[in-house]
C-alpha atoms as a PDB file:
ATOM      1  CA  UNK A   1      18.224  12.980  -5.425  1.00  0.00           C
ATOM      2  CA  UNK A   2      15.010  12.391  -3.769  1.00  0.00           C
ATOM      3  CA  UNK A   3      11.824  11.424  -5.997  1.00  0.00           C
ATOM      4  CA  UNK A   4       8.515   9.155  -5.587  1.00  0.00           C
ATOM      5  CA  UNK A   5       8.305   5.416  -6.343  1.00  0.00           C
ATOM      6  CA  UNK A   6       5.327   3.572  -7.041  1.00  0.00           C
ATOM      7  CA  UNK A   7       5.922  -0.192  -6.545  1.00  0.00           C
ATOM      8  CA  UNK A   8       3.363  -3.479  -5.664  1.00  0.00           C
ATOM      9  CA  UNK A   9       4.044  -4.769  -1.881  1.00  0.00           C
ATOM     10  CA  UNK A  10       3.158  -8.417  -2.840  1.00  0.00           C
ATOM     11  CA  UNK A  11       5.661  -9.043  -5.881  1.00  0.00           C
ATOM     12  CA  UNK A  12       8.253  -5.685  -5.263  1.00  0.00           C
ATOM     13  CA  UNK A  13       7.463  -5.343  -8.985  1.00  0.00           C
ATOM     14  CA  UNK A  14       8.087  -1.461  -9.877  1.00  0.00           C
ATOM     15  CA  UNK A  15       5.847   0.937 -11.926  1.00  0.00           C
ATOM     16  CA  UNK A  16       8.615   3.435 -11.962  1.00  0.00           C
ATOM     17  CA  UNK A  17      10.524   6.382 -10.527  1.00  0.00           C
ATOM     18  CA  UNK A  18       8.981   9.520 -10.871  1.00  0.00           C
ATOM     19  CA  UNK A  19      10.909  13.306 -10.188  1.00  0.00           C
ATOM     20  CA  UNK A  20       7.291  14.928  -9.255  1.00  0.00           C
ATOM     21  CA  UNK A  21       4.878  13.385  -6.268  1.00  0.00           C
ATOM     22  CA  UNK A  22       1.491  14.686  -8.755  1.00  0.00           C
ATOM     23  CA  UNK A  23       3.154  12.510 -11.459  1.00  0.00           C
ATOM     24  CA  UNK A  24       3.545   9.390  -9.145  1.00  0.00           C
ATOM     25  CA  UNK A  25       0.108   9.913  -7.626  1.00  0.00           C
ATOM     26  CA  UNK A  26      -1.388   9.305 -11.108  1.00  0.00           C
ATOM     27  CA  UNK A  27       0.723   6.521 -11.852  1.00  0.00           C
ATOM     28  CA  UNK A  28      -0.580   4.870  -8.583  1.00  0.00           C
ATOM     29  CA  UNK A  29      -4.598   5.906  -9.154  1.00  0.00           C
ATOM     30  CA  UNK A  30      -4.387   4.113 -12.610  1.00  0.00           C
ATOM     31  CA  UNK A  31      -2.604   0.888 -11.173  1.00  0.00           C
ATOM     32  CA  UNK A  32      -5.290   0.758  -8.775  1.00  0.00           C
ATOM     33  CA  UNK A  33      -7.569   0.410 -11.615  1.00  0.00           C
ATOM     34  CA  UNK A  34      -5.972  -1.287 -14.116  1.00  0.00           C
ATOM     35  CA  UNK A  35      -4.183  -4.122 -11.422  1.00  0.00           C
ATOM     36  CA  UNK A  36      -6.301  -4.216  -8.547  1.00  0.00           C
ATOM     37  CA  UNK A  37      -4.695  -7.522  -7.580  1.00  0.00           C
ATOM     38  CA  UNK A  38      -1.247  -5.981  -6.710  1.00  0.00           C
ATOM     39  CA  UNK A  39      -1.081  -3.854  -3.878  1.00  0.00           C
ATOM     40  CA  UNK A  40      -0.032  -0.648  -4.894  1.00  0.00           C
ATOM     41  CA  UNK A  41       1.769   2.078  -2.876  1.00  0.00           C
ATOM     42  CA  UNK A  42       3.762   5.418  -3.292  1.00  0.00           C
ATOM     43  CA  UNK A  43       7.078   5.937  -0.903  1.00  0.00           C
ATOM     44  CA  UNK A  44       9.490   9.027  -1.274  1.00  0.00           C
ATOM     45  CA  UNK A  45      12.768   7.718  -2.034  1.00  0.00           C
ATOM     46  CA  UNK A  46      16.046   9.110  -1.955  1.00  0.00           C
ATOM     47  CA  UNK A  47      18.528   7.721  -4.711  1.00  0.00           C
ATOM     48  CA  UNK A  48      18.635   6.281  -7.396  1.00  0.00           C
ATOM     49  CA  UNK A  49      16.840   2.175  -7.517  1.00  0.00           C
ATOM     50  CA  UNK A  50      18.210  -0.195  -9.551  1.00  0.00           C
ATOM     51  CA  UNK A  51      15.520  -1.620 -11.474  1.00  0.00           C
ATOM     52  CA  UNK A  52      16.117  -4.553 -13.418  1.00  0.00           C
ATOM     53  CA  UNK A  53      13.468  -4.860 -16.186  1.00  0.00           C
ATOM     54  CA  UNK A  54      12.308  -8.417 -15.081  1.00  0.00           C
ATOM     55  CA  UNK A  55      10.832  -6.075 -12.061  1.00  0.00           C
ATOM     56  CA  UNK A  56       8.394  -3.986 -13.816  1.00  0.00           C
ATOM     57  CA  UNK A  57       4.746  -4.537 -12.986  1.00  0.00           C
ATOM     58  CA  UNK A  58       3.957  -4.932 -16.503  1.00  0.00           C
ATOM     59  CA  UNK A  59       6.473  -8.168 -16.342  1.00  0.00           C
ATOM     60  CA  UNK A  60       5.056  -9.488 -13.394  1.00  0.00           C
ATOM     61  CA  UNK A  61       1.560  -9.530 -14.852  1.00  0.00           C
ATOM     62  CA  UNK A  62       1.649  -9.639 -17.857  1.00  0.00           C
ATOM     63  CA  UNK A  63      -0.253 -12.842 -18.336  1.00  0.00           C
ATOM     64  CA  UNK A  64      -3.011 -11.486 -16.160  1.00  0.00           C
ATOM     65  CA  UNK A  65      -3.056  -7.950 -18.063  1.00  0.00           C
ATOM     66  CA  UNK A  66      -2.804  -9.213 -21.901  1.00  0.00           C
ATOM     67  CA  UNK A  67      -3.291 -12.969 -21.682  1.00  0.00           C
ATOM     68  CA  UNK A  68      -1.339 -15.530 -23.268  1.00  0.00           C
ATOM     69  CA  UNK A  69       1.349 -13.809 -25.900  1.00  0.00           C
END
Protein backbone atom coordinates (compact mmCIF):
# COMPACT_ATOMS: atom_id res chain seq x y z
CA UNK A 1 0.00 0.00 0.00
CA UNK A 2 1.62 3.19 -0.75
CA UNK A 3 0.26 6.53 1.00
CA UNK A 4 1.81 10.01 2.32
CA UNK A 5 3.30 10.58 5.79
CA UNK A 6 3.71 13.74 7.42
CA UNK A 7 6.26 13.46 10.28
CA UNK A 8 8.79 16.27 12.23
CA UNK A 9 12.65 15.58 11.21
CA UNK A 10 13.91 16.83 14.66
CA UNK A 11 11.82 14.49 17.12
CA UNK A 12 10.48 11.59 14.27
CA UNK A 13 7.21 12.47 16.02
CA UNK A 14 4.29 11.54 13.40
CA UNK A 15 1.19 13.62 12.39
CA UNK A 16 -0.19 10.64 10.62
CA UNK A 17 -0.64 8.43 7.58
CA UNK A 18 -2.74 9.70 5.06
CA UNK A 19 -4.27 7.41 1.75
CA UNK A 20 -4.51 10.84 -0.45
CA UNK A 21 -1.23 13.28 -1.10
CA UNK A 22 -4.09 16.62 -1.07
CA UNK A 23 -5.05 15.25 2.40
CA UNK A 24 -1.36 15.06 3.68
CA UNK A 25 -0.49 18.38 2.07
CA UNK A 26 -3.04 20.04 4.40
CA UNK A 27 -2.03 18.22 7.30
CA UNK A 28 1.57 19.55 6.68
CA UNK A 29 0.42 23.48 5.78
CA UNK A 30 -1.41 23.55 9.22
CA UNK A 31 1.64 22.01 11.22
CA UNK A 32 3.63 24.61 9.72
CA UNK A 33 1.44 27.01 11.40
CA UNK A 34 0.38 25.66 14.35
CA UNK A 35 4.24 24.04 15.32
CA UNK A 36 6.62 26.06 13.57
CA UNK A 37 9.32 24.72 15.88
CA UNK A 38 9.24 21.12 14.44
CA UNK A 39 10.38 20.67 11.11
CA UNK A 40 7.75 19.37 9.16
CA UNK A 41 7.90 17.27 5.95
CA UNK A 42 5.71 15.00 3.64
CA UNK A 43 7.46 11.57 2.17
CA UNK A 44 5.46 8.91 0.07
CA UNK A 45 5.65 5.79 1.88
CA UNK A 46 5.00 2.40 1.00
CA UNK A 47 3.58 0.14 3.93
CA UNK A 48 2.18 0.26 6.64
CA UNK A 49 4.37 2.42 9.90
CA UNK A 50 4.07 1.33 13.13
CA UNK A 51 3.23 4.21 15.13
CA UNK A 52 3.31 3.94 18.69
CA UNK A 53 1.14 6.70 20.26
CA UNK A 54 4.04 8.13 22.44
CA UNK A 55 5.17 9.29 18.67
CA UNK A 56 2.48 11.59 17.73
CA UNK A 57 3.39 15.24 17.37
CA UNK A 58 0.70 16.18 19.61
CA UNK A 59 2.73 13.96 22.41
CA UNK A 60 5.87 15.39 21.69
CA UNK A 61 4.61 18.92 22.22
CA UNK A 62 2.20 18.95 24.02
CA UNK A 63 3.58 21.15 26.74
CA UNK A 64 4.54 23.70 24.14
CA UNK A 65 0.97 23.49 22.32
CA UNK A 66 -1.47 23.48 25.55
CA UNK A 67 0.83 24.30 28.45
CA UNK A 68 1.02 22.64 31.63
CA UNK A 69 -2.06 19.90 31.96
Amino acid sequence: MSAWIVFDRKTGAYDGVYKRKEMAQGALDSLTTRVPQADWELREFSGSPALPTFDFWINIYQKEHFGEI
